[in-house]
Structure formats: structure tokens, C-alpha cells
C-alpha atoms as a PDB file:
ATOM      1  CA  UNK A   1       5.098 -24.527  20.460  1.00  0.00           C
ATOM      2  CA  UNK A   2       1.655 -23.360  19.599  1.00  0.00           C
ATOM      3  CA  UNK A   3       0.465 -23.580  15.761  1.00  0.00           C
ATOM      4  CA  UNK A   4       0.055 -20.383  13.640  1.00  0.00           C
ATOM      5  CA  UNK A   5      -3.707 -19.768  13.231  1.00  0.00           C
ATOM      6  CA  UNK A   6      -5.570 -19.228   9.462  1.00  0.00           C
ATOM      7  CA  UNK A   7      -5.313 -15.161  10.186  1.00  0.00           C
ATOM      8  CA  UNK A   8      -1.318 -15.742  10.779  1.00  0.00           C
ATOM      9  CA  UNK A   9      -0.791 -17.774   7.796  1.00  0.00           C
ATOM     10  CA  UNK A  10      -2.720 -15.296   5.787  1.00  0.00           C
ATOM     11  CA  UNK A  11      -0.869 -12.203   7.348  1.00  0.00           C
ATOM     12  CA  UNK A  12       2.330 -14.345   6.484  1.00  0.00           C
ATOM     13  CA  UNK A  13       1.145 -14.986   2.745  1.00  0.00           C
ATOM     14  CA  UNK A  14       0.961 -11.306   2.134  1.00  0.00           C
ATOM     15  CA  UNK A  15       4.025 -11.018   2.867  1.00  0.00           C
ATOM     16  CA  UNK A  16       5.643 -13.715   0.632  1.00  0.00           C
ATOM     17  CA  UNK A  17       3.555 -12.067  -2.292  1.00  0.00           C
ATOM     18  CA  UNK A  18       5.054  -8.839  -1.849  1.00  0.00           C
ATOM     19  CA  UNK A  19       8.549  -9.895  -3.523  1.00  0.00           C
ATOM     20  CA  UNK A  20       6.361 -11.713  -6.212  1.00  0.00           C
ATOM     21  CA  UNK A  21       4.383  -8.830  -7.138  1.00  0.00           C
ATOM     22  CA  UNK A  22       7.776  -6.539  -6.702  1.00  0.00           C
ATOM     23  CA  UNK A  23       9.494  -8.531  -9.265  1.00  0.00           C
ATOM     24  CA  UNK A  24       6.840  -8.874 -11.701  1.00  0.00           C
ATOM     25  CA  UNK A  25       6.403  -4.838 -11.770  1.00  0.00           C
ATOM     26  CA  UNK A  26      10.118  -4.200 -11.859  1.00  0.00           C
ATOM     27  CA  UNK A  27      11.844  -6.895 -14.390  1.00  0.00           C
ATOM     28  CA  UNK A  28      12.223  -4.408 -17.399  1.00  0.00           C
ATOM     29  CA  UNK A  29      12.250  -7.673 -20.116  1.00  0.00           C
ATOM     30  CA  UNK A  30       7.993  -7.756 -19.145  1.00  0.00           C
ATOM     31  CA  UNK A  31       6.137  -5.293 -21.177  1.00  0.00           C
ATOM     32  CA  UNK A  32       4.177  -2.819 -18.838  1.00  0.00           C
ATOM     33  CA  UNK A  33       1.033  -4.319 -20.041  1.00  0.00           C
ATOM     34  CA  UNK A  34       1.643  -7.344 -19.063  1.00  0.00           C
ATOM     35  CA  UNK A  35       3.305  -6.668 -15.860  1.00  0.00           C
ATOM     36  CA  UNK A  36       0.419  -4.483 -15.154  1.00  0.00           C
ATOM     37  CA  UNK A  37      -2.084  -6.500 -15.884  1.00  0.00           C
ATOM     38  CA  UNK A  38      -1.135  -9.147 -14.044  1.00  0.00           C
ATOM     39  CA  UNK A  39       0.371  -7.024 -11.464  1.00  0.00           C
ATOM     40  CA  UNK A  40      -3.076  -5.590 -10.669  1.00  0.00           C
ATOM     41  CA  UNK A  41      -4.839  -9.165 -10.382  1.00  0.00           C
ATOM     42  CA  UNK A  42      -1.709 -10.390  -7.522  1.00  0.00           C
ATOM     43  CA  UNK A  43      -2.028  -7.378  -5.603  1.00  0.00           C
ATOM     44  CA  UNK A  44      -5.613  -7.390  -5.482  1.00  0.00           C
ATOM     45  CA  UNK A  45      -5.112 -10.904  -4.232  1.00  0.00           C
ATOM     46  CA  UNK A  46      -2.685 -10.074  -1.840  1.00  0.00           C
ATOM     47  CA  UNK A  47      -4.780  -6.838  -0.534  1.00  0.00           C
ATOM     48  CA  UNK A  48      -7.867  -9.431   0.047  1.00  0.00           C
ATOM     49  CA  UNK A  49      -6.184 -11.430   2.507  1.00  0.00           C
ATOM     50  CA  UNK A  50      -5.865  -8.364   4.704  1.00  0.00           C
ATOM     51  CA  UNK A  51      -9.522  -7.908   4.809  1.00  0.00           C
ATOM     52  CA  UNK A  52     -10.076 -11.864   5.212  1.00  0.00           C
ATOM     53  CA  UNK A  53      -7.531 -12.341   7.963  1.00  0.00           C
ATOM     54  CA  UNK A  54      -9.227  -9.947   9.713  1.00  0.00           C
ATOM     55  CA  UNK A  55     -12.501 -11.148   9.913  1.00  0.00           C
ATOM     56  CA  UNK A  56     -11.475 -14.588  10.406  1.00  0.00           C
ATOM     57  CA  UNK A  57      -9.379 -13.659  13.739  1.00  0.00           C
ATOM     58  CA  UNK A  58     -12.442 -11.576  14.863  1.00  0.00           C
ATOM     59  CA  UNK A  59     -15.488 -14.066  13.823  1.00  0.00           C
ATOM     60  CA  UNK A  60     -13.482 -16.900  15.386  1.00  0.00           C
ATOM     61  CA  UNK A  61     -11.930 -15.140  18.042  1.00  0.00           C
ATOM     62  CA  UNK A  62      -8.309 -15.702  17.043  1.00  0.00           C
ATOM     63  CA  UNK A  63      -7.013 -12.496  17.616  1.00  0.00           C
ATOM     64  CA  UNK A  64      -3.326 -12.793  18.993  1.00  0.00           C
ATOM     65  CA  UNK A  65      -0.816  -9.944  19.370  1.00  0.00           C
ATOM     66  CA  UNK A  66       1.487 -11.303  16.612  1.00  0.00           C
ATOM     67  CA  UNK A  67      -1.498 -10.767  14.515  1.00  0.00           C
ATOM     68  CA  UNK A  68      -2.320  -7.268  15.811  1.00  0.00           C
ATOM     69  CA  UNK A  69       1.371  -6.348  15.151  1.00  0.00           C
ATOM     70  CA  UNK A  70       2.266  -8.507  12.306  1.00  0.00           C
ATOM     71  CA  UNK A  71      -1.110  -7.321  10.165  1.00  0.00           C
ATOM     72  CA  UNK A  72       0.123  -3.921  10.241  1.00  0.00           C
ATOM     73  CA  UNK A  73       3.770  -4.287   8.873  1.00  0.00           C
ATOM     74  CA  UNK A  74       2.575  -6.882   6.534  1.00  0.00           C
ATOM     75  CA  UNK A  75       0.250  -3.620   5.167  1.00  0.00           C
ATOM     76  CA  UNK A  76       3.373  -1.672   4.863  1.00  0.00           C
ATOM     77  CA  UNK A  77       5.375  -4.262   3.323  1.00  0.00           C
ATOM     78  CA  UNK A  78       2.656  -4.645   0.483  1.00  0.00           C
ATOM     79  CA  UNK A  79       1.945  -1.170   0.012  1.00  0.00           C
ATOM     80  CA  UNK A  80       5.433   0.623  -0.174  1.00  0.00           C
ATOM     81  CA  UNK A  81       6.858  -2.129  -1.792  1.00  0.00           C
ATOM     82  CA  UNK A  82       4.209  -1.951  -4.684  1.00  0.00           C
ATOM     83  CA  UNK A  83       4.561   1.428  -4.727  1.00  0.00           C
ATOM     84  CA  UNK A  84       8.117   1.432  -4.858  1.00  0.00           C
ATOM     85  CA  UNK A  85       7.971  -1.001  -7.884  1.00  0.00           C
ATOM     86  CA  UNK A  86       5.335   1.151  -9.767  1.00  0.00           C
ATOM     87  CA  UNK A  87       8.064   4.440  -8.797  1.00  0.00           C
ATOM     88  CA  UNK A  88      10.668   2.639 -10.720  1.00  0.00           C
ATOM     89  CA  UNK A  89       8.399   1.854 -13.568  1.00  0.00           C
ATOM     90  CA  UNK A  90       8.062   5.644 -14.057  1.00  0.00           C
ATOM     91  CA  UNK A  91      11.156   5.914 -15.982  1.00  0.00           C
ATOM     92  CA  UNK A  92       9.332   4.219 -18.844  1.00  0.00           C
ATOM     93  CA  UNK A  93       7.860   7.692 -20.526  1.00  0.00           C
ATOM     94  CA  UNK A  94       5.367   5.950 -22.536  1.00  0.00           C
ATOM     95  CA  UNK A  95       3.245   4.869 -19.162  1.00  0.00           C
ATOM     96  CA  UNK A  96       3.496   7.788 -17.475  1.00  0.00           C
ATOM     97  CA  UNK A  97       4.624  11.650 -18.304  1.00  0.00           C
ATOM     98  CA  UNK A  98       3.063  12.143 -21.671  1.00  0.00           C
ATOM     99  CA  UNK A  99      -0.080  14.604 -20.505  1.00  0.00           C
ATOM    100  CA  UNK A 100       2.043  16.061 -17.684  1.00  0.00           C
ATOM    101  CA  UNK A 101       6.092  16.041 -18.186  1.00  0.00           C
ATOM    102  CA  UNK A 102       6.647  14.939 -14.924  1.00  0.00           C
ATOM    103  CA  UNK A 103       4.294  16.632 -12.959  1.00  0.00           C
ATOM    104  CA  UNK A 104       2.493  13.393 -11.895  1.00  0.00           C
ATOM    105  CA  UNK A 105       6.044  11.403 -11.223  1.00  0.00           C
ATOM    106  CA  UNK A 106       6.890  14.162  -9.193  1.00  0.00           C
ATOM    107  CA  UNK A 107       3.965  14.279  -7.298  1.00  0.00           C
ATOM    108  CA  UNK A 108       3.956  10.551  -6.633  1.00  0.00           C
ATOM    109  CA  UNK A 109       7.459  10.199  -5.805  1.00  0.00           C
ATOM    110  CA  UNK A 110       6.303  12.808  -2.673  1.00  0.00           C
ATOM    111  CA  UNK A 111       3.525  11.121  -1.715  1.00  0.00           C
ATOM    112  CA  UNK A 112       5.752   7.934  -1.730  1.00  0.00           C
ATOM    113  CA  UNK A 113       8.195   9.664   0.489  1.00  0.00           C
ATOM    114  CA  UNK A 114       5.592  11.025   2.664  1.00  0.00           C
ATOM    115  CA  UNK A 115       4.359   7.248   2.941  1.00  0.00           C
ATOM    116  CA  UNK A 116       7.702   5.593   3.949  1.00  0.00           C
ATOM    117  CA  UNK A 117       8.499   8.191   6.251  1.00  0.00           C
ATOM    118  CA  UNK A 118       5.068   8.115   7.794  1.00  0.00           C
ATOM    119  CA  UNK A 119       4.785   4.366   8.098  1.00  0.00           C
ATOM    120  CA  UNK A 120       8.682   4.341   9.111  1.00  0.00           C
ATOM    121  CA  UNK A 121       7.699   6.629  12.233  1.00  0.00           C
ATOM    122  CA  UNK A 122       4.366   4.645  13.297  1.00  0.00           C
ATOM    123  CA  UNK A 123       6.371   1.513  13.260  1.00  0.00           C
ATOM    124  CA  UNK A 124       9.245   3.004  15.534  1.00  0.00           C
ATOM    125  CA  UNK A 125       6.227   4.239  17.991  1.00  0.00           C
ATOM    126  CA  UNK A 126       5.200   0.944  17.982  1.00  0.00           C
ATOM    127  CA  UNK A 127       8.119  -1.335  18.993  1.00  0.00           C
ATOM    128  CA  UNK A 128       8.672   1.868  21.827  1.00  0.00           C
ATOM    129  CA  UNK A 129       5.092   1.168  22.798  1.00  0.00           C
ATOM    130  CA  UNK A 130       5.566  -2.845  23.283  1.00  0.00           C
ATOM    131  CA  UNK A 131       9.530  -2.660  24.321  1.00  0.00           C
ATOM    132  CA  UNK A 132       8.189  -0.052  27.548  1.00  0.00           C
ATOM    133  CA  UNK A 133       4.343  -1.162  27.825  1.00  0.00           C
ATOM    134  CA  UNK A 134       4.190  -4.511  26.818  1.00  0.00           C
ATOM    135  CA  UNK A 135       1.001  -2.495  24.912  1.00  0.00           C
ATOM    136  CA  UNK A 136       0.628  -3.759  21.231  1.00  0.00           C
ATOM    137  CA  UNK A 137      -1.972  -1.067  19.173  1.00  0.00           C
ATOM    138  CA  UNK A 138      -4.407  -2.316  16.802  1.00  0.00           C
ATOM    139  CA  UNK A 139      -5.311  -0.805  13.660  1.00  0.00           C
ATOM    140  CA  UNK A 140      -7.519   2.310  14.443  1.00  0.00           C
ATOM    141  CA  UNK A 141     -10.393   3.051  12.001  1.00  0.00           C
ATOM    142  CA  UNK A 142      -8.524   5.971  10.111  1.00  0.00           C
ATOM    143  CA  UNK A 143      -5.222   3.821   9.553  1.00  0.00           C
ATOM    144  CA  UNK A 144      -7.504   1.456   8.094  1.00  0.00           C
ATOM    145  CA  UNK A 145      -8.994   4.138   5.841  1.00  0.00           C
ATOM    146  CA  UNK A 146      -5.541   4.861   4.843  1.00  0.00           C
ATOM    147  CA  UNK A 147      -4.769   0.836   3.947  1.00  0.00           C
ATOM    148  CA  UNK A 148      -7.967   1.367   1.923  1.00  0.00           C
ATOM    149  CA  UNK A 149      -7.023   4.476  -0.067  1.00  0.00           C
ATOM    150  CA  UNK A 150      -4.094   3.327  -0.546  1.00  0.00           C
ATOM    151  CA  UNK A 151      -4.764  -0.220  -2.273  1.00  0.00           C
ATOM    152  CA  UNK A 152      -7.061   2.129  -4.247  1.00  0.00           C
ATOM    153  CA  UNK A 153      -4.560   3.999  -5.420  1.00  0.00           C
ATOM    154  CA  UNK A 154      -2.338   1.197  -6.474  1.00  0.00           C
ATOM    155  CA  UNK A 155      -4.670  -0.616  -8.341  1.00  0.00           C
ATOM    156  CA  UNK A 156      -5.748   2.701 -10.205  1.00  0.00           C
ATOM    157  CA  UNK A 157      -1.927   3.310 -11.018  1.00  0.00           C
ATOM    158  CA  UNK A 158      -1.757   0.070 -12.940  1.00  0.00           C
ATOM    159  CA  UNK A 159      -5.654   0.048 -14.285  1.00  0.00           C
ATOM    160  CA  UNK A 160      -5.983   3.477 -15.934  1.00  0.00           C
ATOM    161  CA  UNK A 161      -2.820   3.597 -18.249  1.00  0.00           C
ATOM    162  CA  UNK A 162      -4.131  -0.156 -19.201  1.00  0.00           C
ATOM    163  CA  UNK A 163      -7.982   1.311 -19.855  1.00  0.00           C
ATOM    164  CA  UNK A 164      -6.088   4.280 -21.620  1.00  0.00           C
ATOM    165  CA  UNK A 165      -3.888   2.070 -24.105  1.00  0.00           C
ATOM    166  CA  UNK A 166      -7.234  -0.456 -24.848  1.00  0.00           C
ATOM    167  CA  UNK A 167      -9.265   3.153 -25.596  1.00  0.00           C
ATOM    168  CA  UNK A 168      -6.284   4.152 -27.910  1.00  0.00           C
ATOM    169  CA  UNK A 169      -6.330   1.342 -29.431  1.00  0.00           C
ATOM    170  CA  UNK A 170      -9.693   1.161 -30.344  1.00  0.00           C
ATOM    171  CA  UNK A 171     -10.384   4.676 -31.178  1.00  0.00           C
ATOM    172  CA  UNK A 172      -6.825   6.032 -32.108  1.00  0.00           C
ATOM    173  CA  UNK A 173      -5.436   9.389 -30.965  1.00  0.00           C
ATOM    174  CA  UNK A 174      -8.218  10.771 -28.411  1.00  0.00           C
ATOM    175  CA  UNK A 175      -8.161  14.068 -26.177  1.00  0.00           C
ATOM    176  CA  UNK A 176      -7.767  12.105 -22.974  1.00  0.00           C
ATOM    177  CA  UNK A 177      -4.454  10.063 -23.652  1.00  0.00           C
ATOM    178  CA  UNK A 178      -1.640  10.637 -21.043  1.00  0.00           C
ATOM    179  CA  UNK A 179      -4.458  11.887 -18.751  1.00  0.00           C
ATOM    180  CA  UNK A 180      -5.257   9.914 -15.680  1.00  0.00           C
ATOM    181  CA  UNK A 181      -7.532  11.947 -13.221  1.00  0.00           C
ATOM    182  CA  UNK A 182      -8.717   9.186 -10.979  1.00  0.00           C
ATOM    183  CA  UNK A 183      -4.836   8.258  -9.846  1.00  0.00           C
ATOM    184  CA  UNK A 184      -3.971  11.889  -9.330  1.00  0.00           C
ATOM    185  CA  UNK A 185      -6.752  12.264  -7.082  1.00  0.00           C
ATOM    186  CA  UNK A 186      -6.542   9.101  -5.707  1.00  0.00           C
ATOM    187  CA  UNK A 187      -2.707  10.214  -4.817  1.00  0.00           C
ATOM    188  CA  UNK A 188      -4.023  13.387  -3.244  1.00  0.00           C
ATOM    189  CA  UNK A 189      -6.328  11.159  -1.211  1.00  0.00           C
ATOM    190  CA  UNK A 190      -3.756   8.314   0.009  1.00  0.00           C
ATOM    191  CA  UNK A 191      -1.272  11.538   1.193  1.00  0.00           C
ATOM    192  CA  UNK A 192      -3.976  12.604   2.932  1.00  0.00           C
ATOM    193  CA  UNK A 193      -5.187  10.183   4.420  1.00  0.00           C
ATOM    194  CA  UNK A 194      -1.677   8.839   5.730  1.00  0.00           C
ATOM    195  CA  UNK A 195      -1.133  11.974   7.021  1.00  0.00           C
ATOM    196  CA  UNK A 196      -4.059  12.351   9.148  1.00  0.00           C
ATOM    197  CA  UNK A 197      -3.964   8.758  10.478  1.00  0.00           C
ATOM    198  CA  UNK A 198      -0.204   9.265  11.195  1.00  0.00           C
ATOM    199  CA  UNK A 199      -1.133  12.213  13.588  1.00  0.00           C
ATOM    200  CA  UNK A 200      -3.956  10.175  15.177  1.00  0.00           C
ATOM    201  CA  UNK A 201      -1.832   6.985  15.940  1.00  0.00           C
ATOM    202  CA  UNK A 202       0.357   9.582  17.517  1.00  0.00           C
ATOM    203  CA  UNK A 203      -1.977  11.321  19.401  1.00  0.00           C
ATOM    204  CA  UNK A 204      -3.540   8.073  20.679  1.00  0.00           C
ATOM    205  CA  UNK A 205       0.281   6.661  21.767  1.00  0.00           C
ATOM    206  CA  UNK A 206       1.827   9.236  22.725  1.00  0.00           C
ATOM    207  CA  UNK A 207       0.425   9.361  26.455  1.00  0.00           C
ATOM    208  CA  UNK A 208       1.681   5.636  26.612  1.00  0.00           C
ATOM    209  CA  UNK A 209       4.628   6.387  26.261  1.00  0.00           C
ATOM    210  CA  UNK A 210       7.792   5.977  29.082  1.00  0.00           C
ATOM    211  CA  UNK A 211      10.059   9.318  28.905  1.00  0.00           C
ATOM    212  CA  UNK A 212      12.263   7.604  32.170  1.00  0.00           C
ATOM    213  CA  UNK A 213      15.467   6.554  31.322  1.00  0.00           C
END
């Protein structure tokens, strides 16, 4: 039995981080400061080893089809579970809510939804495309636009109500409190985004794809 290669082991560590940074986000003793803040620094972590595992397997030529599959789903892994953690941290109205009412929950909780269900459907495609082809996909350029905008997003959600508390703190009440621009149009951008690389994977697939039974 072969040895798993430094991309593998990397793809594999983003995983096991995923329940780390899950935990830390959710466990309602941790004030959302702290959580945040150190929330943000693991997930960056964890969202680094996608781009190194990457350009280890290709500079080294250790590309294998358990890492073209496995990279993938560890990407979903990271991102919906994050986002599910930061979904159930929006119950806490003093993070999120107080510009908006719940305006910006509501529009994250859809882009979440579109997400999962997105990422729920690519995955099915793919396990059709390897169970009837033997054909494993890579990553295509706009999915990994997607991964991008959507670590973006993330890290905004967690950076600009910790930028808005250290402004309130140092300058008191200010126009701007309870208003975060860059996640809401980061948001827009991830949903996007998702979208359109969900109907390209499709598109791509879909001519691969057995319809004998």
C-alpha cells in the first residue's frame, strides 16, 4: 500500500481543521470576539493549505485522482461548515442585525442554502461521473473563483464586526456601526459566483454522462 503524498496529507489536514474551527465558532461560553478572532486566523490557515497542496501536486508532479477528488470535498467541507458555524452565530443580535433587522441574516442564510444545495448537486454529478466513466473532474478555473470568493467572504464575516467593535471602541457611537458593506457584497459575490460555476461544471459533465440503464 502506497504512502499518501504531502498534497494528500494537506487535503486531509483541512479536513481535520474543519471540526476545530466549527467548534470554536459555535461553543456559545467563547465570546464572539474571541471566537472570531481566532476563528479568522484557523480558517485562514486551513484555506492556505488548499492553495499549497495544489501547487505542490502540480510543481512535483503528484497529482493523483484521490487528490483531484478529495481537494474538492475537502473545499466544501471547510466552507459550508464555516459557514454553517458563522449561521448559527447569527442568533447573537449584538454581531449581526443591529443596522439591518435581519435583512443581512436573511440574506446569508439564502446564499448558504444556495451553497449546500449547489455543492450537494456537483458532488452527486461527480460520483455519477467516476461510478459510469471511471472520469474524475478537476477543479475548473470558475469553481476555483468560487473557493476564492468564498474564503473571502468568510473571513470578511468574522473581520468586519471585529474592525467595527475596535472603531466603537475607540471613537464611541459612530454612523457606521451595525453596517458591514464589504460582507454584503462579498455575499452577493460568493452566490454568484457558485451559481455560475455550478452551471459550468454542469455544462462541462453533462455530455459524460451514461443515461443507459
Amino acid at each position: 500500500m502506497s504512502k499518501m503524498n504531502l498534497p494528500n496529507k494537506l487535503t486531509m489536514l483541512r479536513l481535520a481543521l474543519v471540526p476545530v474551527v466549527m467548534v470554536l465558532l459555535m461553543l456559545p461560553m467563547i465570546p464572539w470576539q474571541i471566537a472570531y478572532g481566532v476563528g479568522v486566523v484557523l480558517f485562514a490557515l486551513t484555506s492556505l493549505t488548499d492553495m499549497l497542496d495544489g501547487k505542490i501536486a502540480r510543481k512535483y508532479n503528484l497529482i493523483t485522482n484521490f487528490g483531484k477528488f478529495m481537494d474538492p470535498v475537502a473545499d466544501k467541507f471547510m466552507v459550508i461548515g464555516t459557514l454553517m458555524a458563522l449561521l448559527f452565530r447569527m442568533v447573537n443580535p449584538a454581531v449581526y442585525g443591529l443596522a439591518y433587522g435581519n435583512l443581512f441574516k436573511v440574506l446569508f442564510f439564502i446564499s448558504v442554502v444556495v451553497i449546500v444545495f449547489r455543492e450537494l448537486a456537483i458532488t452527486s454529478l461527480r460520483l455519477v461521473l467516476v461510478n459510469s466513466t471511471g472520469t474524475v473532474v478537476a477543479a475548473k478555473m470558475l469553481g476555483k473563483i468560487k473557493t476564492v470568493s468564498q474564503i473571502a467572504c468568510i473571513c470578511m464575516l468574522m473581520i468586519e464586526p471585529l474592525l467595527d467593535e475596535l472603531i466603537t471602541l475607540l471613537a464611541g457611537d459612530w454612523f457606521a456601526a451595525g453596517v458591514y458593506p464589504i460582507s454584503l457584497a462579498l455575499i452577493a459575490v460568493m452566490t454568484v459566483f457558485t451559481l455560475l460555476s455550478g452551471f459550468d461544471y454542469i455544462k462541462g459533465a453533462w455530455g459524460s454522462i451514461s443515461t443507459d440503464w
